[in-house]
N, C-alpha and C. Protein backbone atom coordinates (compact mmCIF):
# COMPACT_ATOMS: atom_id res chain seq x y z
N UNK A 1 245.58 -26.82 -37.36
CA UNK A 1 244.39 -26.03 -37.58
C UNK A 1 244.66 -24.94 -38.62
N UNK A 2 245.61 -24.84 -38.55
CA UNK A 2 245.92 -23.44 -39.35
C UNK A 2 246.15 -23.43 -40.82
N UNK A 3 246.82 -24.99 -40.89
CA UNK A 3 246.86 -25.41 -42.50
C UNK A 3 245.37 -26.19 -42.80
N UNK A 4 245.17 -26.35 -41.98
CA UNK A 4 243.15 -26.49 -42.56
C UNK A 4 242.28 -25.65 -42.91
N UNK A 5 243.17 -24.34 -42.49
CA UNK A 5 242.45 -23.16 -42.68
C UNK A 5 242.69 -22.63 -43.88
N UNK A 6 243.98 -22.93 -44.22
CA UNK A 6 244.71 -22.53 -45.45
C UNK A 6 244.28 -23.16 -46.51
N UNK A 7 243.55 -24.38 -46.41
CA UNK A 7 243.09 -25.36 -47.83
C UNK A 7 242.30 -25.02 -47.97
N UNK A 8 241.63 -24.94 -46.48
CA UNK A 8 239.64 -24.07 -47.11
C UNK A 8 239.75 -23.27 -47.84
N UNK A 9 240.45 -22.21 -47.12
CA UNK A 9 240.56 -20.70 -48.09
C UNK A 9 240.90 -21.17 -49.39
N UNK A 10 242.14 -21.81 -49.64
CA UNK A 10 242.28 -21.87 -51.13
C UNK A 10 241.16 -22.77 -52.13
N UNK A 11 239.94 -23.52 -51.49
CA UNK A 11 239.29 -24.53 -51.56
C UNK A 11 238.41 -23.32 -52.03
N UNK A 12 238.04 -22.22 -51.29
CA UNK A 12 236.87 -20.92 -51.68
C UNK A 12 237.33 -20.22 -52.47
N UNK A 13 238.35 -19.80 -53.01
CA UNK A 13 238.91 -19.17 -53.99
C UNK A 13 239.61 -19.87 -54.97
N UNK A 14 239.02 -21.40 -55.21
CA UNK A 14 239.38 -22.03 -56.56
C UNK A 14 238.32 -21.42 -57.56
N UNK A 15 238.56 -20.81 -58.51
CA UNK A 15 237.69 -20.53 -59.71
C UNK A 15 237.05 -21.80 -60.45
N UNK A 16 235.50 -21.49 -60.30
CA UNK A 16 234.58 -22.76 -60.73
C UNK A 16 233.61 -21.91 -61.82
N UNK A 17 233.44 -23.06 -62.35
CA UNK A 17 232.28 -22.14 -62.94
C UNK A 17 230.72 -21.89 -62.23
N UNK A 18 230.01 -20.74 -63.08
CA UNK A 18 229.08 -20.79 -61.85
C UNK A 18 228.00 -21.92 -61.13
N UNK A 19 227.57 -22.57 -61.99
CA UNK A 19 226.66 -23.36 -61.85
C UNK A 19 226.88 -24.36 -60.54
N UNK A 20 228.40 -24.88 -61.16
CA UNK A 20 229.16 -25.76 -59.75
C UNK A 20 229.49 -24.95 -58.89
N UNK A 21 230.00 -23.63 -58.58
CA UNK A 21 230.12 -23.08 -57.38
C UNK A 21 228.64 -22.40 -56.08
N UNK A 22 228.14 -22.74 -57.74
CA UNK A 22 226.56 -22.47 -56.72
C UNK A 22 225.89 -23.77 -56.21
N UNK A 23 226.16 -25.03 -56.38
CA UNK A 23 225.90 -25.78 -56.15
C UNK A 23 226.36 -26.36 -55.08
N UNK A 24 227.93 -26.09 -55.46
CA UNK A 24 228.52 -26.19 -53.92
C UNK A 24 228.38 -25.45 -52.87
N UNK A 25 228.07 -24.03 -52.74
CA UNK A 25 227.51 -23.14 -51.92
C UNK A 25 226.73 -23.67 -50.95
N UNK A 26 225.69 -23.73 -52.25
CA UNK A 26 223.99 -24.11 -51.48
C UNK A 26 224.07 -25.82 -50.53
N UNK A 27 225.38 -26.24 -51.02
CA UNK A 27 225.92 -27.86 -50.29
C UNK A 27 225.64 -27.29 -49.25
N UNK A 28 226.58 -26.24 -49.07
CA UNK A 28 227.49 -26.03 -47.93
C UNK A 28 226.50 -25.14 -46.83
N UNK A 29 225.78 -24.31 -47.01
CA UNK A 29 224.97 -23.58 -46.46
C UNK A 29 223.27 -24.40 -45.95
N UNK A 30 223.38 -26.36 -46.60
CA UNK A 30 221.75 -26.56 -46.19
C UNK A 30 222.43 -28.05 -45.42
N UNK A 31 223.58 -28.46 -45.22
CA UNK A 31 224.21 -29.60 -45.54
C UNK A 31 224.21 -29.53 -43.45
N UNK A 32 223.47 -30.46 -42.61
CA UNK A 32 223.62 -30.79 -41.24
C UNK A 32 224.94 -30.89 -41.46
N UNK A 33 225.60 -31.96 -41.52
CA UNK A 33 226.72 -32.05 -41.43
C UNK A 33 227.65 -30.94 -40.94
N UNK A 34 227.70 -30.32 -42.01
CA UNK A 34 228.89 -28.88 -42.39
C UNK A 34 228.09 -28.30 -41.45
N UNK A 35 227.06 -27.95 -40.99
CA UNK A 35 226.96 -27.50 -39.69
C UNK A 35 227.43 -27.30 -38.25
N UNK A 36 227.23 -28.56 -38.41
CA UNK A 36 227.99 -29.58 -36.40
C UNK A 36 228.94 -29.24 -36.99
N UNK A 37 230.08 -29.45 -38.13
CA UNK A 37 231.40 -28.75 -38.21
C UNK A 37 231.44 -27.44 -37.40
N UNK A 38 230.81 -26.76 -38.59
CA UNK A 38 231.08 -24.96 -37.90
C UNK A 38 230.81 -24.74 -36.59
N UNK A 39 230.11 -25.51 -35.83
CA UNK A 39 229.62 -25.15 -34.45
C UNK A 39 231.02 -26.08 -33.85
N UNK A 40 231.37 -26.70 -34.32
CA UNK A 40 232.47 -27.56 -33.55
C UNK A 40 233.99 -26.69 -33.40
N UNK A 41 234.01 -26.14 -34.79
CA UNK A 41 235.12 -25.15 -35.32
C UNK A 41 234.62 -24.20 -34.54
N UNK A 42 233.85 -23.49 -34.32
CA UNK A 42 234.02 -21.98 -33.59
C UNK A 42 233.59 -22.74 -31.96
N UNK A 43 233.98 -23.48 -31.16
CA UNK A 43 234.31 -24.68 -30.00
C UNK A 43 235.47 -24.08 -30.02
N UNK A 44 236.33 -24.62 -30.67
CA UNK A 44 237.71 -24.97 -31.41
C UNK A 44 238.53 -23.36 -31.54
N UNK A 45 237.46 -22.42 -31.58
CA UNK A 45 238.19 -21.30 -31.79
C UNK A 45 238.14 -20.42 -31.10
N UNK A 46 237.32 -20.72 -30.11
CA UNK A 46 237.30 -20.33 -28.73
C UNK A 46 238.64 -20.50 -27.94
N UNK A 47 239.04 -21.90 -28.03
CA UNK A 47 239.81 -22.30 -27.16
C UNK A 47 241.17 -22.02 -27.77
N UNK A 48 241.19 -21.39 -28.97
CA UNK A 48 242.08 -21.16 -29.75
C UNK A 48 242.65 -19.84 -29.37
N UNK A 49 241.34 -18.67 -29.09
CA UNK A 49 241.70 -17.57 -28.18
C UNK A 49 241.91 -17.59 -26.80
N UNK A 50 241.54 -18.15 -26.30
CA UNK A 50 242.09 -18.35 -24.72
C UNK A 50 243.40 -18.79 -24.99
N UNK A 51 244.01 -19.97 -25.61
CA UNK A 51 245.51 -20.16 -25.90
C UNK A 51 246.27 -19.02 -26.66
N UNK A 52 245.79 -18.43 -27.34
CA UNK A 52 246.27 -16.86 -27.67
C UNK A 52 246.69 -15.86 -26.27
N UNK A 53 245.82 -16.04 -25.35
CA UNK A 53 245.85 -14.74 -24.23
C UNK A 53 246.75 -15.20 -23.94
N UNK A 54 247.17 -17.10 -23.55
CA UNK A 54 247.56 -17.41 -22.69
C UNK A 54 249.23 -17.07 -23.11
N UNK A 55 249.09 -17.34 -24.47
CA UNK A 55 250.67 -17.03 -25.14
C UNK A 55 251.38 -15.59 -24.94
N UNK A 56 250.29 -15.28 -24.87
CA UNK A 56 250.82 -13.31 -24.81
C UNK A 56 251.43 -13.17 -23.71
N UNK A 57 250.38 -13.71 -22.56
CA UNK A 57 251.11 -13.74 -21.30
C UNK A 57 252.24 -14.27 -21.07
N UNK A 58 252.50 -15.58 -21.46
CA UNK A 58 254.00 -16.16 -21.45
C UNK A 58 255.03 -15.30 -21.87
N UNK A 59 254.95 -14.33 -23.14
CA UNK A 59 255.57 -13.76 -23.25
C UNK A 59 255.98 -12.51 -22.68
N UNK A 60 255.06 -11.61 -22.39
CA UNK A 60 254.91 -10.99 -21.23
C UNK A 60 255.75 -11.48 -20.09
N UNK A 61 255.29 -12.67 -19.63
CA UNK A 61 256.32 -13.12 -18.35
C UNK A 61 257.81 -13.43 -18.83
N UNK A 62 258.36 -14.26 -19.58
CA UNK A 62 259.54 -14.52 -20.11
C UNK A 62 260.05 -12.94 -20.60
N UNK A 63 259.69 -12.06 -21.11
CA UNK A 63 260.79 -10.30 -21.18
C UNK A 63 260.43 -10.03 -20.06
N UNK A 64 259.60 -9.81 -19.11
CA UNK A 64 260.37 -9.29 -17.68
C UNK A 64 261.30 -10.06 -17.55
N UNK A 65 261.27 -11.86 -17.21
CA UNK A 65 262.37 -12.12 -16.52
C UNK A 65 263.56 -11.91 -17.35
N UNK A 66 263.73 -11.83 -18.50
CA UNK A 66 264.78 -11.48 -19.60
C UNK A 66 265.83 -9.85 -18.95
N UNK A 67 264.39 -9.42 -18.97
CA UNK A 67 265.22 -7.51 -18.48
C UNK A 67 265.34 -7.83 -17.23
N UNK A 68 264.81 -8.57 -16.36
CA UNK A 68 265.21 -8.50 -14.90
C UNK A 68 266.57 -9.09 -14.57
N UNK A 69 267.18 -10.11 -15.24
CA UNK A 69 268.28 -10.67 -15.65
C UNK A 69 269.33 -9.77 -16.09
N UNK A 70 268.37 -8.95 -17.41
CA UNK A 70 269.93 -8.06 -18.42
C UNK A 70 270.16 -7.05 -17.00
N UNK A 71 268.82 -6.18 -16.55
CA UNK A 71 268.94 -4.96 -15.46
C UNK A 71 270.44 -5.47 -14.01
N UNK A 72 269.89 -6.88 -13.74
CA UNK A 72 271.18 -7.17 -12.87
C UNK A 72 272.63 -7.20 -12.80
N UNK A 73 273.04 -8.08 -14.00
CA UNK A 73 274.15 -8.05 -14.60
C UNK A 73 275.15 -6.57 -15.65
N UNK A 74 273.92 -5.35 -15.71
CA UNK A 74 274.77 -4.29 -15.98
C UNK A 74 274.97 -3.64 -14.75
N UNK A 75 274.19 -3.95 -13.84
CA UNK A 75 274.68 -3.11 -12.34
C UNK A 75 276.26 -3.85 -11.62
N UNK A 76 275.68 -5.09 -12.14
CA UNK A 76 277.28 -5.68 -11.34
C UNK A 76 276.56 -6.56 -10.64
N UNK A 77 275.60 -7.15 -10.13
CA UNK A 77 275.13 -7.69 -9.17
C UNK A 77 275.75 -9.01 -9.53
N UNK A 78 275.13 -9.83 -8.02
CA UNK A 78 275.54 -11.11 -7.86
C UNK A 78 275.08 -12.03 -8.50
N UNK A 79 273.61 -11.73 -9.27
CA UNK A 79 272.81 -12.74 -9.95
C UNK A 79 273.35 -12.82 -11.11
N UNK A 80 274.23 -13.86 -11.71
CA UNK A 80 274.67 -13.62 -13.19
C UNK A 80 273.96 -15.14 -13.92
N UNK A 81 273.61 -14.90 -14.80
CA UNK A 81 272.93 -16.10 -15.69
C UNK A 81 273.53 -17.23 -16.22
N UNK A 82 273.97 -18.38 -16.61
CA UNK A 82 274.57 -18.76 -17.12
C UNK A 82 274.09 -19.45 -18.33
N UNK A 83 275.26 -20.15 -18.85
CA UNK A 83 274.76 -19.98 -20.47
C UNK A 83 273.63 -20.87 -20.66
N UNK A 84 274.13 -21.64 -20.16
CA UNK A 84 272.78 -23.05 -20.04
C UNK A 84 270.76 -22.38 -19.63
N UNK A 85 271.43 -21.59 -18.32
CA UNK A 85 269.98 -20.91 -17.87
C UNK A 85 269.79 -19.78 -18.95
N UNK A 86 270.60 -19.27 -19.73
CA UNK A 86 270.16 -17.70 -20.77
C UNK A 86 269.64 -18.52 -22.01
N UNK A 87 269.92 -19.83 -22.21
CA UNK A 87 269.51 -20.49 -24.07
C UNK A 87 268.07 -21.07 -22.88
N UNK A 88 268.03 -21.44 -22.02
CA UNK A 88 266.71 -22.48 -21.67
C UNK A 88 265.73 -20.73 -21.46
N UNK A 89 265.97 -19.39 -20.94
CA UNK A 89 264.54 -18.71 -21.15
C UNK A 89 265.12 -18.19 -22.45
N UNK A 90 265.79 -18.22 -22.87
CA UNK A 90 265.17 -18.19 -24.96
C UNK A 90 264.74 -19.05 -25.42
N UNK A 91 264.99 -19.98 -25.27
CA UNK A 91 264.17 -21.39 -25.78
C UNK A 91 262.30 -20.88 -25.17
N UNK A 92 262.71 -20.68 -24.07
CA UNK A 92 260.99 -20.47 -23.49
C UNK A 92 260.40 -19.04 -24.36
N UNK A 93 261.44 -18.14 -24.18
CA UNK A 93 261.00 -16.94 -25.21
C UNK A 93 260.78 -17.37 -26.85
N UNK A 94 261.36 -18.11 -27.33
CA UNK A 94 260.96 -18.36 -28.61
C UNK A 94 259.48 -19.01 -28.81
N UNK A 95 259.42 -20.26 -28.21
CA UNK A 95 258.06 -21.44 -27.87
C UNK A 95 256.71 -20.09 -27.72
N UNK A 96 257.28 -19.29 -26.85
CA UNK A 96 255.81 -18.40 -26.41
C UNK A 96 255.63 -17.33 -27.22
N UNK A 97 256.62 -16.88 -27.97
CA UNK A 97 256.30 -16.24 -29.12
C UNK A 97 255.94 -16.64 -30.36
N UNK A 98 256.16 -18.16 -30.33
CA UNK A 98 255.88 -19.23 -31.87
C UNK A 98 254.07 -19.71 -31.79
N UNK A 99 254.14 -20.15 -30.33
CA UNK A 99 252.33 -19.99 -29.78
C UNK A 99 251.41 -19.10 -30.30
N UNK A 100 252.83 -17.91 -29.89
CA UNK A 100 251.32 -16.78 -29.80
C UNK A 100 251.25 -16.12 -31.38
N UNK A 101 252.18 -16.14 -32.05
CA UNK A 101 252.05 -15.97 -33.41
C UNK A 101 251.01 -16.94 -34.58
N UNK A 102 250.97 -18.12 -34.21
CA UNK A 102 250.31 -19.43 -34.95
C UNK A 102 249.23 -19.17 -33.95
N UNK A 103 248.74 -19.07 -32.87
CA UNK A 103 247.59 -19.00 -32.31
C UNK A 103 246.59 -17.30 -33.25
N UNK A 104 247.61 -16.57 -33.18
CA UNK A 104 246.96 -15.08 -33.65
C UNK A 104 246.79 -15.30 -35.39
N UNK A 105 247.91 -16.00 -35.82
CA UNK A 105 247.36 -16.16 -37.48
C UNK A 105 246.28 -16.93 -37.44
N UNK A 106 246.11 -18.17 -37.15
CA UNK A 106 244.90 -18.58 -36.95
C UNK A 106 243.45 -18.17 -36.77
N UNK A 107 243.55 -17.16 -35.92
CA UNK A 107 242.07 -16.90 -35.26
C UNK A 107 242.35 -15.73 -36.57
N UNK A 108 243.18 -14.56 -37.05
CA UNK A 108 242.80 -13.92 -37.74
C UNK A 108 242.71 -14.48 -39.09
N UNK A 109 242.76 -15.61 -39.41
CA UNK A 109 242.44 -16.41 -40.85
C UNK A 109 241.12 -16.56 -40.75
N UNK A 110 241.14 -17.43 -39.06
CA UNK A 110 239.09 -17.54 -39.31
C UNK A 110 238.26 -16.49 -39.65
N UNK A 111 238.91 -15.12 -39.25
CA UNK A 111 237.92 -14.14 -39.60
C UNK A 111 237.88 -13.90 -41.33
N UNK A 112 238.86 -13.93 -41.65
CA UNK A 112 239.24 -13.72 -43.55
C UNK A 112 238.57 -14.76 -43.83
N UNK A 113 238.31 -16.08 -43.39
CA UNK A 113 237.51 -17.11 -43.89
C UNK A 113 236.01 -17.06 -44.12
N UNK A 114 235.62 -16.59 -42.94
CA UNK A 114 234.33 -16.07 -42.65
C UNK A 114 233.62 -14.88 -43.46
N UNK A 115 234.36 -13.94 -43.58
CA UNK A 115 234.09 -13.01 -44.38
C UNK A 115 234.98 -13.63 -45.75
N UNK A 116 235.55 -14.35 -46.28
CA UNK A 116 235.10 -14.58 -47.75
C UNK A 116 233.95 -15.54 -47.75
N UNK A 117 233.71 -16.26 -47.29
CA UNK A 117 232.58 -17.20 -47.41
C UNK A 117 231.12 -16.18 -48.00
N UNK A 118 231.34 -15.04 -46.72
CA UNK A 118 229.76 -14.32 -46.43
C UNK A 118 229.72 -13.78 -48.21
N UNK A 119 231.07 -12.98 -48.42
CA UNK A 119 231.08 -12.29 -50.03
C UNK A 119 231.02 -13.40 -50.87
N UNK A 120 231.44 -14.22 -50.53
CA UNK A 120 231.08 -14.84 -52.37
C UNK A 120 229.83 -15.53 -52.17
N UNK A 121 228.95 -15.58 -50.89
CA UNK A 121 227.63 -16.08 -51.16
C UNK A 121 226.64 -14.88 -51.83
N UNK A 122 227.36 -13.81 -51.56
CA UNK A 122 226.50 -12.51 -51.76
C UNK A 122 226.73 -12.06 -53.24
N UNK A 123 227.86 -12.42 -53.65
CA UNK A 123 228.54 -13.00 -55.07
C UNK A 123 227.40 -13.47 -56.33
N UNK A 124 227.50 -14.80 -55.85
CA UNK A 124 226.44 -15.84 -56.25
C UNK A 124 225.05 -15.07 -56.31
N UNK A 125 224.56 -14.44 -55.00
CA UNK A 125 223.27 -13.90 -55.30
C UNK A 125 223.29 -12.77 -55.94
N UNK A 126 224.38 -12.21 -56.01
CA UNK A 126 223.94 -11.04 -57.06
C UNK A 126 223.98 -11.70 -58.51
N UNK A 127 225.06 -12.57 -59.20
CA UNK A 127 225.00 -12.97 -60.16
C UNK A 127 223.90 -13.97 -60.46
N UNK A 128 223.28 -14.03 -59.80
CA UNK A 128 222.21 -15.27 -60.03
C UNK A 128 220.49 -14.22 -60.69
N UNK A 129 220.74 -12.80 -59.51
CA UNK A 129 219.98 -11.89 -59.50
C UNK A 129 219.90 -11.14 -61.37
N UNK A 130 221.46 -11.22 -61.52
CA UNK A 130 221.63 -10.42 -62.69
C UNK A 130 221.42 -11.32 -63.62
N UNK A 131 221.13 -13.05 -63.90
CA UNK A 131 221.05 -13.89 -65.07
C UNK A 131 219.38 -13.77 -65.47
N UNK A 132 218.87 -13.59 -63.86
CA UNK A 132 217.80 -13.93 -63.97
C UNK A 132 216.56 -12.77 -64.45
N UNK A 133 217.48 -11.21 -64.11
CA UNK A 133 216.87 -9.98 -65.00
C UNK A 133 217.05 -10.09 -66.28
N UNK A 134 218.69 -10.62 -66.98
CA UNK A 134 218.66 -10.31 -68.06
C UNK A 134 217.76 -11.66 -68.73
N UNK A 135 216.84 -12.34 -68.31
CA UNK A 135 216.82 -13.00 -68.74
C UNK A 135 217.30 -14.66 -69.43
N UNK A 136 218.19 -15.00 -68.31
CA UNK A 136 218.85 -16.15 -68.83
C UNK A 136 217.96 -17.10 -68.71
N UNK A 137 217.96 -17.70 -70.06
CA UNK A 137 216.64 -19.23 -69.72
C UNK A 137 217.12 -20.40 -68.79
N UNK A 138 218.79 -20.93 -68.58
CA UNK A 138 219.16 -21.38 -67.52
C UNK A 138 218.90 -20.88 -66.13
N UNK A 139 218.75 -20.17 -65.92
CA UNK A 139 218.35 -19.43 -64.48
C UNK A 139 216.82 -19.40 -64.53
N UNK A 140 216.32 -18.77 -65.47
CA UNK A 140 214.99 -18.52 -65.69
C UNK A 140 214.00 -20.46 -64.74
N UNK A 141 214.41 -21.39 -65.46
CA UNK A 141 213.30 -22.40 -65.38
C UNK A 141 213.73 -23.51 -63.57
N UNK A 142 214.96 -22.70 -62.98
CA UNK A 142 215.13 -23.30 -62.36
C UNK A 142 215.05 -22.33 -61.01
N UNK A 143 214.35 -23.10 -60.08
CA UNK A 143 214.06 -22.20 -58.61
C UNK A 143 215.46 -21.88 -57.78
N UNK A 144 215.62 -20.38 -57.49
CA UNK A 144 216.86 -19.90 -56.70
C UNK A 144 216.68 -20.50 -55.19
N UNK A 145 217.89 -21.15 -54.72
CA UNK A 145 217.89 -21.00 -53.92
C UNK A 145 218.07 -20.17 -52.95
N UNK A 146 218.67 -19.32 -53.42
CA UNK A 146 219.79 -18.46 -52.83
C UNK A 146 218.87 -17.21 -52.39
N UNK A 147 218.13 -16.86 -54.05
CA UNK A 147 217.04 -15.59 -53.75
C UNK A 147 216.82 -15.21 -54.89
N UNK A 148 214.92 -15.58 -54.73
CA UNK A 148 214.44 -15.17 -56.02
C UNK A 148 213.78 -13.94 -56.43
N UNK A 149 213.98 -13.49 -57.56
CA UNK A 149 213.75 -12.60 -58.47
C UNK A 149 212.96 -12.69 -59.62
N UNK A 150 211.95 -11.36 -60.13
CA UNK A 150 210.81 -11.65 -60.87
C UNK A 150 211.59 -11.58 -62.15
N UNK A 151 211.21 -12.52 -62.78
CA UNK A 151 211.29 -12.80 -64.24
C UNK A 151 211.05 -11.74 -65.27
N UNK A 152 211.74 -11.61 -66.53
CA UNK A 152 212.11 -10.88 -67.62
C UNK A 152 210.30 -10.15 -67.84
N UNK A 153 209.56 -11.51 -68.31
CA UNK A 153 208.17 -11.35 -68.37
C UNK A 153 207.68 -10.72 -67.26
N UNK A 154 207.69 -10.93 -66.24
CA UNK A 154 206.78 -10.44 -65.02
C UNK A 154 207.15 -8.71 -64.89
N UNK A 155 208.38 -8.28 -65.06
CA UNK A 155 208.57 -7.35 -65.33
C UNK A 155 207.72 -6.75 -66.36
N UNK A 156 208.00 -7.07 -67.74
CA UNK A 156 207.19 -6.61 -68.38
C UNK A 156 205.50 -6.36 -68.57
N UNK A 157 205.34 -7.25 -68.27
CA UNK A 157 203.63 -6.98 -67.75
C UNK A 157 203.08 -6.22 -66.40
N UNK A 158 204.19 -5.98 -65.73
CA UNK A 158 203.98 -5.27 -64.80
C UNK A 158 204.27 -3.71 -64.91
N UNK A 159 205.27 -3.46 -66.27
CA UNK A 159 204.94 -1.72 -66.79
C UNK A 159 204.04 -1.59 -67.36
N UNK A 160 203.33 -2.87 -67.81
CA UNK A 160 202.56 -2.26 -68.64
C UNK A 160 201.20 -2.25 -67.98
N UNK A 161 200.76 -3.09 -67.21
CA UNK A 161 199.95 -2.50 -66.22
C UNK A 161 200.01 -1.09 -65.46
N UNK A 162 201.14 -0.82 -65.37
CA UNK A 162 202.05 0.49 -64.75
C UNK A 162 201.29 2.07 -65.60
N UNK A 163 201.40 1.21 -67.18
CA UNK A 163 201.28 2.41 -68.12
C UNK A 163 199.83 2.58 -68.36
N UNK A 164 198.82 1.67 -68.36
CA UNK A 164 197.56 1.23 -67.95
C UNK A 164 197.26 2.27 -66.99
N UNK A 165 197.68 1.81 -65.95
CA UNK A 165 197.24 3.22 -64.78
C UNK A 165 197.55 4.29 -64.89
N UNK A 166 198.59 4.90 -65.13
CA UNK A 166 198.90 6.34 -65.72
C UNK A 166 197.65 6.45 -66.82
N UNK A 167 197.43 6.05 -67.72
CA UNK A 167 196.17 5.96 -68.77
C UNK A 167 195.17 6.81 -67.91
N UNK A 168 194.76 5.83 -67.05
CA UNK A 168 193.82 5.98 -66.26
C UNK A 168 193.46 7.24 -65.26
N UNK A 169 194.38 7.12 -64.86
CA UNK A 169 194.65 8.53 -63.50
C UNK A 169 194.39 10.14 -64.70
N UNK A 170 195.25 9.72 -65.86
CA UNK A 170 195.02 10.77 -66.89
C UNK A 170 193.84 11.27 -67.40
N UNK A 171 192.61 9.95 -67.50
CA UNK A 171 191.75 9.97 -68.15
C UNK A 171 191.19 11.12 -66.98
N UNK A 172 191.08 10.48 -65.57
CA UNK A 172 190.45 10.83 -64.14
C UNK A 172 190.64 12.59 -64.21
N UNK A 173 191.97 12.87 -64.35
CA UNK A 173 191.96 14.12 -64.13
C UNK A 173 191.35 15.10 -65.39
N UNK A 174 191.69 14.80 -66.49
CA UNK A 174 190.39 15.31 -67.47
C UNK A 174 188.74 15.46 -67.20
N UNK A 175 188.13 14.15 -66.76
CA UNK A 175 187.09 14.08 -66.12
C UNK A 175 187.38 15.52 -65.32
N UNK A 176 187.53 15.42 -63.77
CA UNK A 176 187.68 16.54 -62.69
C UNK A 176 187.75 17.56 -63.37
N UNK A 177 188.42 18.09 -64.02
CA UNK A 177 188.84 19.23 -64.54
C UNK A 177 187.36 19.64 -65.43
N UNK A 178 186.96 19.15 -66.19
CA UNK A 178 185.62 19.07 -66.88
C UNK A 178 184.44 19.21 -65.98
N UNK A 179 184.30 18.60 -64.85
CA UNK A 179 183.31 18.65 -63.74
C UNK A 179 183.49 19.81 -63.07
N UNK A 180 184.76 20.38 -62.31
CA UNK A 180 184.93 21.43 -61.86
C UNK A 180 184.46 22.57 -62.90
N UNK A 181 184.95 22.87 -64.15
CA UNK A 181 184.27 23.69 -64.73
C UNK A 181 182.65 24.04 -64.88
N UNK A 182 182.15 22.83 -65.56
CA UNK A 182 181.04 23.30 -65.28
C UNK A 182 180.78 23.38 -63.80
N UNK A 183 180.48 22.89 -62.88
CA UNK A 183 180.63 23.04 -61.15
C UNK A 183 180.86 24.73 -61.60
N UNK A 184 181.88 25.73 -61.79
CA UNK A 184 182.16 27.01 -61.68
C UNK A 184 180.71 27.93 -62.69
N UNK A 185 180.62 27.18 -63.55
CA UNK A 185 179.51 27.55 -64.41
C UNK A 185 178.19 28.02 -64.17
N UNK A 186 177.92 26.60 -63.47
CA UNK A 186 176.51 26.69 -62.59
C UNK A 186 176.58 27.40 -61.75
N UNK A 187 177.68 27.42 -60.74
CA UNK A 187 177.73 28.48 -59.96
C UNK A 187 177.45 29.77 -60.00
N UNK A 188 178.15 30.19 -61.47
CA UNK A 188 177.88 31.60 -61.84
C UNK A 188 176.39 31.47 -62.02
N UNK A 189 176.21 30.71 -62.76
CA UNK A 189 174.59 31.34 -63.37
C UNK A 189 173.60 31.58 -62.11
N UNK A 190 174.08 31.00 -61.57
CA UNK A 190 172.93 30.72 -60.01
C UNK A 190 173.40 31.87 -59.11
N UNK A 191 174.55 32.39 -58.95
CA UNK A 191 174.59 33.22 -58.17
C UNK A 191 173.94 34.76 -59.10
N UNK A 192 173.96 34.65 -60.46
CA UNK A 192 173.51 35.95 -61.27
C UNK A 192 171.53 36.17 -61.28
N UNK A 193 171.66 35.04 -61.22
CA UNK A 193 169.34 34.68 -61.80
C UNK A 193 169.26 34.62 -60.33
């Protein structure tokens, strides 16, 4: 599991160009298949942490009995180990520390896996975001999957509608300002006659 984990990763951090890495992305993110995988894999990685606890514990149990062993034999006691029984719980101390090490790289790869996956999809959408402001006509005529963004044009007709209304609101407050005056005008005269 762990060297499967290791090809993916290096499989997500092969440098592609963009077009094919977005293509493969969007494989990978609409594709049933690669789905039932991931739901099968995090199955798989469940049981991957429970064999983690379980390793810790082994080890845990194998150094007590280790110090309960060394604690006897510096007192003098009668329990002395022999060589055969001291290599068979190192042998068990090694196995439960080799478990629990390949069980813990593992589950902490899936997480580095997971979170590169999430960044370079977020990658892709920003660079897809930025072809498609500056205008790239490759990006431009073809629909994002990933996440779309208004076009070079749409922008532009949309300040200038923008500047249109400022026009407008400008014109408005000239008006008011003109109405209120006279409005103050009449007032006077009417409050004087």
């Amino acid at each position: 599991m762990l060297m499967t984990e290791m090809v993916i990763f290096l499989a997500l951090i092969v440098p592609l160009p963009f077009t094919w890495r977005r293509k493969l992305f969007t494989f990978i993110s609409e594709s049933p298949i690669i789905a039932k995988l991931q739901y099968g894999m995090k199955i798989t990685f469940i049981f991957i942490l429970i064999l983690f606890i379980d390793s810790i514990n082994r080890v845990y149990r194998v150094q007590v009995e280790l110090s309960a062993f060394s604690k006897s034999e510096n007192r003098g006691g009668a329990v002395v180990m022999g060589g055969s029984e001291r290599m068979e719980v190192q042998a068990r101390k090694f196995y439960s520390q080799r478990n629990m090490y390949l069980c813990g790289f593992t589950l902490f790869l899936s997480l580095i896996l997971n979170r590169t996956y999430v960044m370079i999809l977020d990658v892709l959408r920003l660079e897809e975001e930025l072809k498609t402001f500056k205008g790239d006509p490759a990006v431009k005529g073809k629909g994002s999957s990933l996440q779309n963004a208004g076009s070079a044009g749409e922008i532009g007709s949309l300040k200038e509608k923008l500047a249109a209304k400022d026009r407008d609101m400008e014109n408005l407050k000239k008006q008011v300002e003109s109405m209120q005056k006279e409005y103050n005008r009449l007032g006077d005269e009417v409050s004087r006659g």
